[in-house]
Protein backbone atom coordinates (compact mmCIF):
# COMPACT_ATOMS: atom_id res chain seq x y z
CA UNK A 1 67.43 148.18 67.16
CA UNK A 2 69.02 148.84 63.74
CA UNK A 3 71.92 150.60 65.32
CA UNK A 4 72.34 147.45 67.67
CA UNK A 5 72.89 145.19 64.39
CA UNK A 6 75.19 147.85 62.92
CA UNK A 7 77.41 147.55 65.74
CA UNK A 8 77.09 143.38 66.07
CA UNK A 9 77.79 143.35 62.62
CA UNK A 10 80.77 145.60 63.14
CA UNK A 11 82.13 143.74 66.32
CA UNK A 12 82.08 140.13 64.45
CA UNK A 13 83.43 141.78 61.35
CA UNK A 14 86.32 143.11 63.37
CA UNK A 15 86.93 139.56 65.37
CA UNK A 16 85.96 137.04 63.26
CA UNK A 17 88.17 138.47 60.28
CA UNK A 18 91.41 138.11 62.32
CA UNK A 19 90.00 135.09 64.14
CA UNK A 20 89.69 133.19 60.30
CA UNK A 21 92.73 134.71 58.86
CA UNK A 22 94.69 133.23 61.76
CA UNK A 23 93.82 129.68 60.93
CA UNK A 24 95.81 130.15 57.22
CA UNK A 25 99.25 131.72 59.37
CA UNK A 26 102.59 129.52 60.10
CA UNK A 27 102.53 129.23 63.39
CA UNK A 28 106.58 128.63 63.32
CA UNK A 29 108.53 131.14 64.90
CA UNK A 30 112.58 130.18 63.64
CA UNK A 31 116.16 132.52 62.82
CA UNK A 32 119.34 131.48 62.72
CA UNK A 33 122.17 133.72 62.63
CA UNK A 34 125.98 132.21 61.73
CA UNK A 35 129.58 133.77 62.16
CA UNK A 36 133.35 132.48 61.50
CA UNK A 37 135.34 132.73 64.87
CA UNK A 38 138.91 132.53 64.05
CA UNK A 39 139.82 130.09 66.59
CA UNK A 40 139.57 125.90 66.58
CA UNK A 41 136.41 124.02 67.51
CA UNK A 42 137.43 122.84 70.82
CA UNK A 43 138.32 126.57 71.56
CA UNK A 44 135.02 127.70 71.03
CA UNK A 45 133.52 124.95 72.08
CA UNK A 46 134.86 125.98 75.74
CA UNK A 47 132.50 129.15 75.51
CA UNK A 48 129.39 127.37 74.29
CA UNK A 49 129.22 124.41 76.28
CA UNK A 50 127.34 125.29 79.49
CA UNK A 51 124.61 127.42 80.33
CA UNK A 52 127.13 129.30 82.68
CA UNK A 53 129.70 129.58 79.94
CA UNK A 54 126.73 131.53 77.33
CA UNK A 55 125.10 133.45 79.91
CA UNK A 56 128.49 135.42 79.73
CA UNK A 57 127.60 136.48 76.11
CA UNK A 58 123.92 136.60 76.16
CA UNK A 59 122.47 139.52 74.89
CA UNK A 60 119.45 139.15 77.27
CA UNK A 61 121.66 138.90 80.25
CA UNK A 62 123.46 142.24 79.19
CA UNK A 63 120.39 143.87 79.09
CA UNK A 64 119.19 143.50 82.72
CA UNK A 65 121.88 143.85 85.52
CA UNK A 66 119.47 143.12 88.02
CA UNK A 67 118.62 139.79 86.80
CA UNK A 68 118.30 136.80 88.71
CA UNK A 69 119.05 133.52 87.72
CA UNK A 70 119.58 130.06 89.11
CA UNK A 71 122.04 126.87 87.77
CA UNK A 72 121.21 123.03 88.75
CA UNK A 73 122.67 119.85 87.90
CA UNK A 74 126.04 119.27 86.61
CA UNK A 75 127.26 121.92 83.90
CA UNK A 76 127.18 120.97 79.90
CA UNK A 77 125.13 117.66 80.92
CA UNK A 78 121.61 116.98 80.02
CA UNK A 79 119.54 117.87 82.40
CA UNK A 80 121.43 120.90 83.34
CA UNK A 81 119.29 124.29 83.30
CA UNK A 82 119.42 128.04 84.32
CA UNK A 83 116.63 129.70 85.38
CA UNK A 84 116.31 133.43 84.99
CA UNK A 85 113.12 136.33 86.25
CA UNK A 86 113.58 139.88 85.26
CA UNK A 87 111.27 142.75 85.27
CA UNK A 88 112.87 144.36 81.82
CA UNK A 89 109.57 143.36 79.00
CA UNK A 90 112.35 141.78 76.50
CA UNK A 91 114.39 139.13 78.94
CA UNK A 92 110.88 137.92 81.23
CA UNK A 93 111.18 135.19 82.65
CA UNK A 94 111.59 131.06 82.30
CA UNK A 95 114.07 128.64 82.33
CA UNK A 96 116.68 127.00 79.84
CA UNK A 97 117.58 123.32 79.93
CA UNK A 98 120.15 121.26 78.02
CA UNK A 99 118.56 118.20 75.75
CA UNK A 100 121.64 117.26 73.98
CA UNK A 101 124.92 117.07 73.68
CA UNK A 102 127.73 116.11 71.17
CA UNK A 103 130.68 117.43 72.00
CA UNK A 104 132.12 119.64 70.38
CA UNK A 105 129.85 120.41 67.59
CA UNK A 106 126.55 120.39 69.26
CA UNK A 107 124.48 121.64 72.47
CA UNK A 108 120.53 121.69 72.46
CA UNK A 109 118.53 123.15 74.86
CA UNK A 110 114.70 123.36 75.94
CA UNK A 111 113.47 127.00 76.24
CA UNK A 112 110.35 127.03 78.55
CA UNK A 113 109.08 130.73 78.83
CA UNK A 114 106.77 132.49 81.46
CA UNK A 115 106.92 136.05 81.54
CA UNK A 116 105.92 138.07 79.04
CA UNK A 117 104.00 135.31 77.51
CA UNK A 118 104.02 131.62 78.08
CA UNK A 119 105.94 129.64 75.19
CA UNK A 120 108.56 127.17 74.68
CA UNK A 121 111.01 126.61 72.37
CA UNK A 122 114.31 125.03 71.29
CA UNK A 123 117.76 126.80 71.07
CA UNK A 124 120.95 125.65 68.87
CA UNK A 125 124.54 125.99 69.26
CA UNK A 126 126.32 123.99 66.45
CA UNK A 127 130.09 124.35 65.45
CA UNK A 128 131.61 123.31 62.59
CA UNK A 129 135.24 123.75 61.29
CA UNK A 130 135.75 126.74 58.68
CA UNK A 131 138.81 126.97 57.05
CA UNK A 132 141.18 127.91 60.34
CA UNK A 133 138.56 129.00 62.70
CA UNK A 134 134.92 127.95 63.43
CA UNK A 135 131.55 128.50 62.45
CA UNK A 136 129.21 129.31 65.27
CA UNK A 137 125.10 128.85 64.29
CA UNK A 138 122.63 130.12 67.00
CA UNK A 139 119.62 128.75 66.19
CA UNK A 140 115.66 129.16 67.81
CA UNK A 141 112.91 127.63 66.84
CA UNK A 142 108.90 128.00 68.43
CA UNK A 143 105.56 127.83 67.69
CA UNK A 144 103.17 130.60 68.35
CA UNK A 145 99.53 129.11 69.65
CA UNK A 146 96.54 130.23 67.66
CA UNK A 147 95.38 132.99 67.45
CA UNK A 148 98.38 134.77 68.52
CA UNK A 149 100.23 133.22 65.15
CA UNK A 150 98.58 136.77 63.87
CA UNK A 151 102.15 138.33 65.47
CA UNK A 152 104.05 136.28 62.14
CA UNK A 153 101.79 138.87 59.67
CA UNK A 154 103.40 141.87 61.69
CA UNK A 155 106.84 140.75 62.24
CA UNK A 156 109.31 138.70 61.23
CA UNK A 157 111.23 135.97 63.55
CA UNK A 158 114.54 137.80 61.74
CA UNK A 159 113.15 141.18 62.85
CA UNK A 160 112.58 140.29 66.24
CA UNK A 161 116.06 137.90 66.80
CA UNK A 162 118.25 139.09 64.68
CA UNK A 163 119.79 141.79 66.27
CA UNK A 164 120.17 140.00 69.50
CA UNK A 165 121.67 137.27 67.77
CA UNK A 166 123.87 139.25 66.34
CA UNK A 167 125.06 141.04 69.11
CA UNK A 168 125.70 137.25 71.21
CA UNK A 169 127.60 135.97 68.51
CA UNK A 170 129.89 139.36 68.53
CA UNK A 171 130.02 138.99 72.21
CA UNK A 172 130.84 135.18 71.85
CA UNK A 173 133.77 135.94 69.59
CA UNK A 174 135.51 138.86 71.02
CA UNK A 175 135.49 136.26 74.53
CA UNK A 176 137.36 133.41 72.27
CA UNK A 177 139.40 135.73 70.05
CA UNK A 178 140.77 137.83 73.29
C-alpha cells in the first residue's frame, strides 16, 4: 500500500508540475524574418502576390517533391487558397487562404493546419521601398493551445522558422533579381 502512494505521488508530481507550469507560458508562437531585394516594389510584388506565385519559393514546397496541392478561386484575391498534404513530418498538411490585400505592399493569409498537429495561424508578406530595392518581411504568427504551450519552454518560434524563412526569402530574391 505504501509503495502504491509512492508511485501516485510520483505520477501527479510528474503531471501536475508541467500541467501548472503551463498555465504561466505565452501561448504565442510569432518570427519574422526581413531582407532588401534590389529590385522596385511592383517587381517584387509580382512574386509575392498569389499563392501560386510563393509556392515557387517556399521552402516547404522544396522539401517534398511529391507534394500535392490544390488552387481555388481567382489568384491574389481574397478568398483565394492552396491546399497542400504531404507525408514529409515538417510540410503536413492544411490549407492557406488569402484575407487581405493591398497591393503592392501587403498580402495576408489564413494558415489552417492538419497534419502534424491541428493549428492555425496567420502569414505576412509586406513590402516596403528601401533605398533602390525593396524590403520583403515574412511574417507568422499562432497560438499554441494549452498544455502544448510547454513546446515555447523548449524552443524558440526563431529556432523553429528561422531557417526556413531564411531560405524563402533567398529563394524569393534570386527569382526577382535573375
Amino acid at each position: 500500500m505504501k509503495a502504491l502512494k509512492i508511485i501516485l505521488i510520483i505520477l501527479v508530481i510528474l503531471i501536475g508540475i508541467p500541467l501548472v507550469t503551463a498555465l504561466f507560458v505565452d501561448k504565442d508562437f510569432s518570427h519574422e524574418e526581413s531582407l532588401v531585394i534590389n529590385a522596385p516594389v511592383t517587381q517584387v510584388w509580382n512574386e509575392t502576390n498569389t499563392l501560386k506565385k510563393m509556392d515557387a519559393w517556399s521552402p516547404w514546397t522544396k522539401k517534398d517533391p511529391e507534394l500535392e496541392q490544390t488552387f481555388e478561386g481567382a489568384p491574389g484575391t481574397v478568398g483565394a487558397k492552396n491546399c497542400w498534404d504531404s507525408q514529409h513530418p515538417e510540410v503536413g498538411a492544411g490549407c492557406q487562404t488569402i484575407t487581405k490585400v493591398g497591393a503592392p505592399y501587403l498580402l495576408e493569409t489564413r494558415l489552417d493546419f492538419s497534419r502534424p498537429q491541428e493549428s492555425t495561424g496567420m502569414a505576412i508578406i509586406k513590402l516596403e521601398e528601401s533605398g533602390s530595392g525593396t524590403k520583403v518581411t515574412w511574417r507568422m504568427e499562432s497560438e499554441f493551445d494549452y498544455p502544448m504551450n510547454l513546446i515555447n519552454l523548449f524552443m524558440t518560434a526563431e529556432e523553429a522558422m528561422g531557417p526556413s524563412f531564411q531560405e524563402g526569402l533567398g529563394m524569393l530574391k534570386d527569382i526577382v533579381e535573375k
